[in-house]
N, C-alpha and C. Protein backbone atom coordinates (compact mmCIF):
# COMPACT_ATOMS: atom_id res chain seq x y z
N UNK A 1 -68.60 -46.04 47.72
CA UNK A 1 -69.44 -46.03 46.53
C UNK A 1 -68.77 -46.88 45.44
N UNK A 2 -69.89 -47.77 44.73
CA UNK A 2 -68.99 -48.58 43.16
C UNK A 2 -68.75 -47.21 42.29
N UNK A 3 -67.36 -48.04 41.88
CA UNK A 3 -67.24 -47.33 40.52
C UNK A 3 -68.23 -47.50 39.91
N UNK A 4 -69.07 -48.36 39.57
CA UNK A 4 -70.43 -48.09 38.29
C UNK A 4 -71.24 -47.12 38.76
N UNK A 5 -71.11 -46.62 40.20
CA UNK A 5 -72.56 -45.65 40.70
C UNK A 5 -71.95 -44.57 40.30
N UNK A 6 -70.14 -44.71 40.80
CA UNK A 6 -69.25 -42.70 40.08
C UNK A 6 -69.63 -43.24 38.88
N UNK A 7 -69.27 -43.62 37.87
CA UNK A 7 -69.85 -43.45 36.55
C UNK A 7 -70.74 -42.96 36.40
N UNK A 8 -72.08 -43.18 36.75
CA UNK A 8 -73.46 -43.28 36.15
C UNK A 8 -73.52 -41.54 36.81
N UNK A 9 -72.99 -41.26 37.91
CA UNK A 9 -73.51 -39.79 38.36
C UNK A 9 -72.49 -38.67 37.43
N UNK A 10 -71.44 -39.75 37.40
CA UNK A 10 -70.82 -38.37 36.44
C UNK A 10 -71.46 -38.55 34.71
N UNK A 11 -71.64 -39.51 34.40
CA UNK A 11 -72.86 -39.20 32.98
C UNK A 11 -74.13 -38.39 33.30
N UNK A 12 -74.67 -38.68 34.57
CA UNK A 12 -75.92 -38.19 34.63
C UNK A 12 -75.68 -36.57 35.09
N UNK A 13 -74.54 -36.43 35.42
CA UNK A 13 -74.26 -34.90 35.66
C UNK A 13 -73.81 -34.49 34.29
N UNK A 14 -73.04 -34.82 33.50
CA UNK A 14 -72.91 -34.24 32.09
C UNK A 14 -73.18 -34.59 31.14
N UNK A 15 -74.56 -35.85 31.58
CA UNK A 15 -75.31 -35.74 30.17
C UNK A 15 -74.81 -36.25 28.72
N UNK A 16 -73.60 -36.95 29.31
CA UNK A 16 -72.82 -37.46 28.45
C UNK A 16 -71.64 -38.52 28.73
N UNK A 17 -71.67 -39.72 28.13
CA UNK A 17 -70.23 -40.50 28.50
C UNK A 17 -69.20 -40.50 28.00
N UNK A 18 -69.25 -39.41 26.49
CA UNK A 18 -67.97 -39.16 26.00
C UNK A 18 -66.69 -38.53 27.22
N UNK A 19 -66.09 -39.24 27.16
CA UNK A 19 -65.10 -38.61 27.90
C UNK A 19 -64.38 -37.39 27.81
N UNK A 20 -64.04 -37.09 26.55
CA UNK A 20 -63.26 -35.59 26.34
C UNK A 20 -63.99 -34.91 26.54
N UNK A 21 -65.62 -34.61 26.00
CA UNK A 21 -66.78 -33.99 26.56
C UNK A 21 -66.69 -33.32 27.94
N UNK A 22 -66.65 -34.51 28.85
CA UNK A 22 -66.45 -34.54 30.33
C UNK A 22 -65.05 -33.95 30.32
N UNK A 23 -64.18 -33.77 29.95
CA UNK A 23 -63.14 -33.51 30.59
C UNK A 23 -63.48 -31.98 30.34
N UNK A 24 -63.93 -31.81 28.87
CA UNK A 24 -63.96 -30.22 29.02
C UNK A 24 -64.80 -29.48 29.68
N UNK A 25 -66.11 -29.92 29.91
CA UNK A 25 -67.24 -29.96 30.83
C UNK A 25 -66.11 -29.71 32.46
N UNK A 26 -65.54 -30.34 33.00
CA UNK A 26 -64.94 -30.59 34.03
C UNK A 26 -63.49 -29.32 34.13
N UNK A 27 -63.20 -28.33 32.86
CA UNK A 27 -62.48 -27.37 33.16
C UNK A 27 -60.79 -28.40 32.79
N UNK A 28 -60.77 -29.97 32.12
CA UNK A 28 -59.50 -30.44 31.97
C UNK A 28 -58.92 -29.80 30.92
N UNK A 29 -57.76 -29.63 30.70
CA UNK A 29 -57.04 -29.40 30.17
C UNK A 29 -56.08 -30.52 28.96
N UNK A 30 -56.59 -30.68 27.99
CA UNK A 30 -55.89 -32.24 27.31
C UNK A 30 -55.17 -31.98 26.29
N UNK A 31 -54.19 -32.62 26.26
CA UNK A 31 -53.22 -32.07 25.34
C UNK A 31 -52.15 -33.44 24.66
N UNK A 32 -51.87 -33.14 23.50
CA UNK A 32 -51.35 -34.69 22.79
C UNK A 32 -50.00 -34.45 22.58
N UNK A 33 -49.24 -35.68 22.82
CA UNK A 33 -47.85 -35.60 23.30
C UNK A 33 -47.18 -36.20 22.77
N UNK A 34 -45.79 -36.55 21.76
CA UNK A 34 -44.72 -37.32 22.02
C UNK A 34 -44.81 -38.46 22.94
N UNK A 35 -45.14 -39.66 23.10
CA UNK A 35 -44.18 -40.37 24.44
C UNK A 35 -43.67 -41.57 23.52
N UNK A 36 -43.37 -41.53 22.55
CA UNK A 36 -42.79 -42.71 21.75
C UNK A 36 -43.62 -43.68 22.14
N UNK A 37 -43.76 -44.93 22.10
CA UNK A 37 -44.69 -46.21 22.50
C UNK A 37 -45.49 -45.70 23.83
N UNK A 38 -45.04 -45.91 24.43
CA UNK A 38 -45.48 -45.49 25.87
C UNK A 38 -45.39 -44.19 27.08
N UNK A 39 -46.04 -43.76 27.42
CA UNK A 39 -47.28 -44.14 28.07
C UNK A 39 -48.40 -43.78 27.01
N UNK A 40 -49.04 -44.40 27.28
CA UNK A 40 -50.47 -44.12 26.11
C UNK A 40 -51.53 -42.76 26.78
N UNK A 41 -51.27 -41.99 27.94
CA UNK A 41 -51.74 -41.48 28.36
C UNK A 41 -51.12 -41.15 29.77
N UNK A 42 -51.70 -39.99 30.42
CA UNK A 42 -50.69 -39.80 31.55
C UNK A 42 -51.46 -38.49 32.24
N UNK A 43 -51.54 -38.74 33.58
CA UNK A 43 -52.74 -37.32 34.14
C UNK A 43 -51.30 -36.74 35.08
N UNK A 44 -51.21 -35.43 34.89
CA UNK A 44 -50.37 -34.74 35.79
C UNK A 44 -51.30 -32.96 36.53
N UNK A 45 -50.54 -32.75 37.42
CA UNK A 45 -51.29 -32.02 38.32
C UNK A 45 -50.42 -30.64 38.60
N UNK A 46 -50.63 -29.69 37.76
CA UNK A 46 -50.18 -28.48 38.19
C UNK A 46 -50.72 -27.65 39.33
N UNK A 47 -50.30 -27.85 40.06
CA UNK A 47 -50.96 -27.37 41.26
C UNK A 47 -51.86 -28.43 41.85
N UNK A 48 -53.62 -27.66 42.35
CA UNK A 48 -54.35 -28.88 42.16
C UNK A 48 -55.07 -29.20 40.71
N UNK A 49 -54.70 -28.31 39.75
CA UNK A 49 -55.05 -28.58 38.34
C UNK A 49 -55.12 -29.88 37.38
N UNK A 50 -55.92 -30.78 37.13
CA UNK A 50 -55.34 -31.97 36.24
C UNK A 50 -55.11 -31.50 35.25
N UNK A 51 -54.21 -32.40 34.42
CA UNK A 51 -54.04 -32.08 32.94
C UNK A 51 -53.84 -33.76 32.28
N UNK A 52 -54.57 -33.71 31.30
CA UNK A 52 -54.29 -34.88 30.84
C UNK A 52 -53.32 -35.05 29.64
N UNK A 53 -52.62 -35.36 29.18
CA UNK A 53 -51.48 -35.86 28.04
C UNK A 53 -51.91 -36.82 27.64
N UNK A 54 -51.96 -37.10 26.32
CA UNK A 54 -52.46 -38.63 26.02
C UNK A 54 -51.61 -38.28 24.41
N UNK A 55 -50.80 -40.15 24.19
CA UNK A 55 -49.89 -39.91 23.60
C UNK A 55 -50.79 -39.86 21.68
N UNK A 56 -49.57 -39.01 20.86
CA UNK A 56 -50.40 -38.53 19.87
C UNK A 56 -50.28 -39.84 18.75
N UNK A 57 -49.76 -40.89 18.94
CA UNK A 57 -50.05 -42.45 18.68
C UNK A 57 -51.21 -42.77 18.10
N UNK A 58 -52.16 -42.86 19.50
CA UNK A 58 -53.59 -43.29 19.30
C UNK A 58 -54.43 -41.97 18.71
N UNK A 59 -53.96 -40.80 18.65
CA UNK A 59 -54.93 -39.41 18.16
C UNK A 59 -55.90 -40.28 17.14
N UNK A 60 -57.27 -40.10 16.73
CA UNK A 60 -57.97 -40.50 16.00
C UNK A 60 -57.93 -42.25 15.28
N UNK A 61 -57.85 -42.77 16.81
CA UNK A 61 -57.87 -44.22 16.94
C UNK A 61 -58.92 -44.42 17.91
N UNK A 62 -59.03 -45.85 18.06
CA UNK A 62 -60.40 -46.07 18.85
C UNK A 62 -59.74 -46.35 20.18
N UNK A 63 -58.78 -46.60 20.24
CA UNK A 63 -58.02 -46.35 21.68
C UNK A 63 -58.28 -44.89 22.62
N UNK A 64 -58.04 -44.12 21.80
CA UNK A 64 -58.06 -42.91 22.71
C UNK A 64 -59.53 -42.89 23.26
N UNK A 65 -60.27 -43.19 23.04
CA UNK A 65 -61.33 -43.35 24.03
C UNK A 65 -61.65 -44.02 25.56
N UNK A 66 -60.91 -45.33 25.06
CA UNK A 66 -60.68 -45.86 26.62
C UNK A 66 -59.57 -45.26 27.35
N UNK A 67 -58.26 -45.18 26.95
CA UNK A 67 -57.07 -44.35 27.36
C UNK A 67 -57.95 -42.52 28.07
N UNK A 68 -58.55 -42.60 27.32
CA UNK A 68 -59.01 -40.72 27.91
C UNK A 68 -59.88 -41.20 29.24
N UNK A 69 -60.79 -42.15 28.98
CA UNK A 69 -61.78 -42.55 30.02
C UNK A 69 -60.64 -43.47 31.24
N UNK A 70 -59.65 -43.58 30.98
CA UNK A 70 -58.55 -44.59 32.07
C UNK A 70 -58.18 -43.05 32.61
N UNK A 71 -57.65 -41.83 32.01
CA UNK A 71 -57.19 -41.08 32.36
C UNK A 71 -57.84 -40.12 33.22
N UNK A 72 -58.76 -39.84 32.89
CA UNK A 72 -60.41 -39.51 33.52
C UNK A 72 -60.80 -40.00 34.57
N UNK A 73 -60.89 -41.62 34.95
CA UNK A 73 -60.58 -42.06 36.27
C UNK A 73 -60.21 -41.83 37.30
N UNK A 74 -58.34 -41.53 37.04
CA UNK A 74 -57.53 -41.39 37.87
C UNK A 74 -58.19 -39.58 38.56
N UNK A 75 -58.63 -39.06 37.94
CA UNK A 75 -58.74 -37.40 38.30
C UNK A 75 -60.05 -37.80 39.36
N UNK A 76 -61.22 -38.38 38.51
CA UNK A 76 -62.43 -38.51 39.33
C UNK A 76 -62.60 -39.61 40.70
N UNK A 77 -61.85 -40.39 40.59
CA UNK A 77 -61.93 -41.11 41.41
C UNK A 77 -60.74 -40.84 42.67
N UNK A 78 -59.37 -40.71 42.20
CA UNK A 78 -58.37 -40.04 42.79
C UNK A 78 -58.05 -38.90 43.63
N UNK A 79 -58.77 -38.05 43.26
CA UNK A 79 -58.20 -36.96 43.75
C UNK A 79 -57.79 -36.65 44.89
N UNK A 80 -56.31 -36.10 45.00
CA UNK A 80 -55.67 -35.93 46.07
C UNK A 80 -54.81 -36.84 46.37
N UNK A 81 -54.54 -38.61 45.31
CA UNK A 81 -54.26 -39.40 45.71
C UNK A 81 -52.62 -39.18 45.40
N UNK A 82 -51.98 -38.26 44.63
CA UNK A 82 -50.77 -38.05 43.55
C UNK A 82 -50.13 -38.93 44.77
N UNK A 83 -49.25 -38.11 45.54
CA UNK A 83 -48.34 -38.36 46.33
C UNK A 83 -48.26 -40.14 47.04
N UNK A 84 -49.60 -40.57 47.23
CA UNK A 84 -49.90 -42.02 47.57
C UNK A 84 -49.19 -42.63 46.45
N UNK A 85 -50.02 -42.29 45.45
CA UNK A 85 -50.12 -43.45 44.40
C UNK A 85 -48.46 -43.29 43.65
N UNK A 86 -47.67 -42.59 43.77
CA UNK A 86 -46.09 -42.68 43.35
C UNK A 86 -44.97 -43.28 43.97
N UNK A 87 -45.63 -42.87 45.46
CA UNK A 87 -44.77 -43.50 46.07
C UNK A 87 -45.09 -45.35 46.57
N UNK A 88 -46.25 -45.90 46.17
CA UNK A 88 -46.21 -47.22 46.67
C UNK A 88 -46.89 -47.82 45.32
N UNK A 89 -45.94 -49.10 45.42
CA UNK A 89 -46.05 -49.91 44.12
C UNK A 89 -47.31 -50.74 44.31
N UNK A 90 -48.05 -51.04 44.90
CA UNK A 90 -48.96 -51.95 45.54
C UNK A 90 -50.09 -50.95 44.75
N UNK A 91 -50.22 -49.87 45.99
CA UNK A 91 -51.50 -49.02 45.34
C UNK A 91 -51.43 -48.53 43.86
N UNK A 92 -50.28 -48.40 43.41
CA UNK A 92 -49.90 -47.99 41.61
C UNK A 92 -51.05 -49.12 41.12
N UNK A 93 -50.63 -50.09 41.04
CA UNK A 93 -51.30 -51.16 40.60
C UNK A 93 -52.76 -51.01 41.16
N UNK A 94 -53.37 -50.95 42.50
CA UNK A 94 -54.86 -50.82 42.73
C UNK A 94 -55.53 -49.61 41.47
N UNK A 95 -54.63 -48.41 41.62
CA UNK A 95 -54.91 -47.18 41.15
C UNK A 95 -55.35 -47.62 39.93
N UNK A 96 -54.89 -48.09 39.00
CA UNK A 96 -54.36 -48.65 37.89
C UNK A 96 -55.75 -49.29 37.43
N UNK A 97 -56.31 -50.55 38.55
CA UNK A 97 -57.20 -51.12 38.08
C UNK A 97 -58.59 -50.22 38.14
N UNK A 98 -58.46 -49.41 39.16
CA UNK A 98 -59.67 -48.33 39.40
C UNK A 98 -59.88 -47.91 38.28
N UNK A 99 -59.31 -46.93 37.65
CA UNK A 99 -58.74 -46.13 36.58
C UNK A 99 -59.73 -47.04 34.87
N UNK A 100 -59.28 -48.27 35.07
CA UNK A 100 -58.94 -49.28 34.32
C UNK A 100 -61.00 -49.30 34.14
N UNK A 101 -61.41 -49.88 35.21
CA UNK A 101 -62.81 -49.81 35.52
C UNK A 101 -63.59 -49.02 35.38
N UNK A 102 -63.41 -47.96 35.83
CA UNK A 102 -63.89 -46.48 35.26
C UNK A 102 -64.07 -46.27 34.07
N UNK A 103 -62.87 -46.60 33.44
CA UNK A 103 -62.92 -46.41 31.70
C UNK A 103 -64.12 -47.31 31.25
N UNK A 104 -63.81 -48.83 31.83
CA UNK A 104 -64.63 -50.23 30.82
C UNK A 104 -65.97 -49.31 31.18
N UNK A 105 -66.43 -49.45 32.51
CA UNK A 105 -67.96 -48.91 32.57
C UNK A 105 -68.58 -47.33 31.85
N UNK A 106 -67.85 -46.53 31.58
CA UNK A 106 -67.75 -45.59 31.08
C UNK A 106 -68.07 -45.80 29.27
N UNK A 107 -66.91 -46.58 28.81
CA UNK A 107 -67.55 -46.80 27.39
C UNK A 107 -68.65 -47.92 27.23
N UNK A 108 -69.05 -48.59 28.20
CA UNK A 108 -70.50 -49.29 28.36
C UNK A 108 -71.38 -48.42 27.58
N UNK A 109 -71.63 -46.96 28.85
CA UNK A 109 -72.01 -46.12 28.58
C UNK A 109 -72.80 -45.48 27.00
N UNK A 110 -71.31 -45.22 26.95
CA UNK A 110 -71.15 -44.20 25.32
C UNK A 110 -71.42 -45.08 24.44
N UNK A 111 -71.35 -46.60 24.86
CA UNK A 111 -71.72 -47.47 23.33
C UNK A 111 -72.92 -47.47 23.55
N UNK A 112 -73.84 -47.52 24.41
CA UNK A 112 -75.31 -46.65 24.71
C UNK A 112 -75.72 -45.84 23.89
N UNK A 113 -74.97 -44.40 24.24
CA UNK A 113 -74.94 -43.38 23.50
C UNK A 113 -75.01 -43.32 22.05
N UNK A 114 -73.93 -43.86 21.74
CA UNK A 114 -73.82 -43.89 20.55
C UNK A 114 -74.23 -44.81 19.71
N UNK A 115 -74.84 -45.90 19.63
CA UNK A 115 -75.64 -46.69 19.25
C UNK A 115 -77.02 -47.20 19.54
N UNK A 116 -77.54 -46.19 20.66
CA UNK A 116 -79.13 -46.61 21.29
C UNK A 116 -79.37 -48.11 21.79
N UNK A 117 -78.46 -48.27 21.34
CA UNK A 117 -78.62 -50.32 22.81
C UNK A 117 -77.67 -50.56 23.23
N UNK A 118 -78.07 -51.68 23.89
CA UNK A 118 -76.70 -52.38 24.78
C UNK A 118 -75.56 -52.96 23.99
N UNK A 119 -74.53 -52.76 24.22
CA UNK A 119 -73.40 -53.77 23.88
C UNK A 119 -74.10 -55.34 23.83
N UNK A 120 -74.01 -56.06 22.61
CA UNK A 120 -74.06 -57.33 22.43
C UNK A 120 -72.98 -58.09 23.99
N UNK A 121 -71.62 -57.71 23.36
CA UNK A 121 -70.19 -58.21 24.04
C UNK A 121 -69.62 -57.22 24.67
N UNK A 122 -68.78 -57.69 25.55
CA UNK A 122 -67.60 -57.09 25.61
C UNK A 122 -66.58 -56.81 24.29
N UNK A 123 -66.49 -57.85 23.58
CA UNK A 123 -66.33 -57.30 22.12
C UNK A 123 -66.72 -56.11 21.10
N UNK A 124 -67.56 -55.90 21.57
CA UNK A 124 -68.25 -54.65 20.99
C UNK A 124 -67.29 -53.62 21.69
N UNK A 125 -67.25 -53.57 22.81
CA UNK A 125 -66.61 -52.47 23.32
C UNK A 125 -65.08 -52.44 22.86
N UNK A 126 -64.41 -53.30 22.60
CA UNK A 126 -62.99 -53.82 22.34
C UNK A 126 -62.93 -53.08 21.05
N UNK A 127 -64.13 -53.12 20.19
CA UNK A 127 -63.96 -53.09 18.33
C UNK A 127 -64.26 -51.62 18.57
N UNK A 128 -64.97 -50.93 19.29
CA UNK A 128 -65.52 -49.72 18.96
C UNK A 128 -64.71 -48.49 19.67
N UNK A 129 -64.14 -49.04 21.09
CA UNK A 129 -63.36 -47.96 22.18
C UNK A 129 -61.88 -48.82 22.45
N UNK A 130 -61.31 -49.77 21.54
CA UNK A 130 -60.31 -49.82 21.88
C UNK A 130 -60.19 -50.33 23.32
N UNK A 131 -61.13 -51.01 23.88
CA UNK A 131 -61.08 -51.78 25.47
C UNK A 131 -59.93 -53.00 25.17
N UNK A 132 -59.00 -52.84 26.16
CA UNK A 132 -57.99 -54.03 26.10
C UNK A 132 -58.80 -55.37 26.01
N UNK A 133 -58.40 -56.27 25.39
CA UNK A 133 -58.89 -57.47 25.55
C UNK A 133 -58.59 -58.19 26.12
N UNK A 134 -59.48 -59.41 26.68
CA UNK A 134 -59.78 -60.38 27.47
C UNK A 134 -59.20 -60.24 29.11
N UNK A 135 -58.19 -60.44 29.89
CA UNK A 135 -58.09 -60.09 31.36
C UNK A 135 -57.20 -58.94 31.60
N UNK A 136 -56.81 -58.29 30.40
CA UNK A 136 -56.29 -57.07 30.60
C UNK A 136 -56.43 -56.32 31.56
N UNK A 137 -57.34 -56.23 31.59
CA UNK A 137 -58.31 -54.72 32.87
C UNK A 137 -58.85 -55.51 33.68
């Protein structure tokens, strides 16, 4: 399945593309952290539990939107992958771009949402959710 089709079923299942929405909708657990510069976010797994950390940096920045929706990824699209994706540097990086994709199409979405039309640009999404710019993702 594309990532744009998991997107669209997990909006159309919660009715929403905000991501924290979804996470709480989804039983996540999110919580804001210390990590000095980096990581800007970080999904860990108590048990089979996700939990998301996302650093308290971006708190009430337009970053944390794509960072929550990158983090959000890794749970929805991932799951089960922990042990893969730590131990090989190759798939880190695939993981990474999945993750990465999930988010961009995701705040597509919510700039939907939240403005009743389409994104003009990719710029739009950059100014409004903090989307890395130009070949970042």
């Amino acid at each position: 399945m594309k990532i744009s089709d998991v997107v669209k079923t997990v909006v159309n299942r919660y009715n929403t593309a905000n991501p924290f929405t979804i996470a709480e909708r989804l039983n996540i657990q999110v919580e804001w952290c210390y990590f000095d510069k980096l990581p800007l976010g970080k999904t860990i797994y108590y048990g089979k539990h996700p939990f998301i950390l996302l650093n308290e940096s971006i708190k009430h920045t337009r970053e944390q939107y794509f960072v929550m929706g990158h983090e959000l990824g890794h749970i929805v699209l991932q799951e089960g992958l922990v042990g893969y994706y730590t131990s090989s540097n190759r798939a880190h990086g695939e993981l990474e771009t999945e993750a990465d994709e999930f988010s961009a199409a995701l705040m597509g979405l919510l700039f939907i949402e939240d403005n009743d039309r389409m994104p003009c640009s990719y710029e739009d999404l950059v100014h409004q959710y903090g989307l890395p710019f130009g070949n970042d993702i």
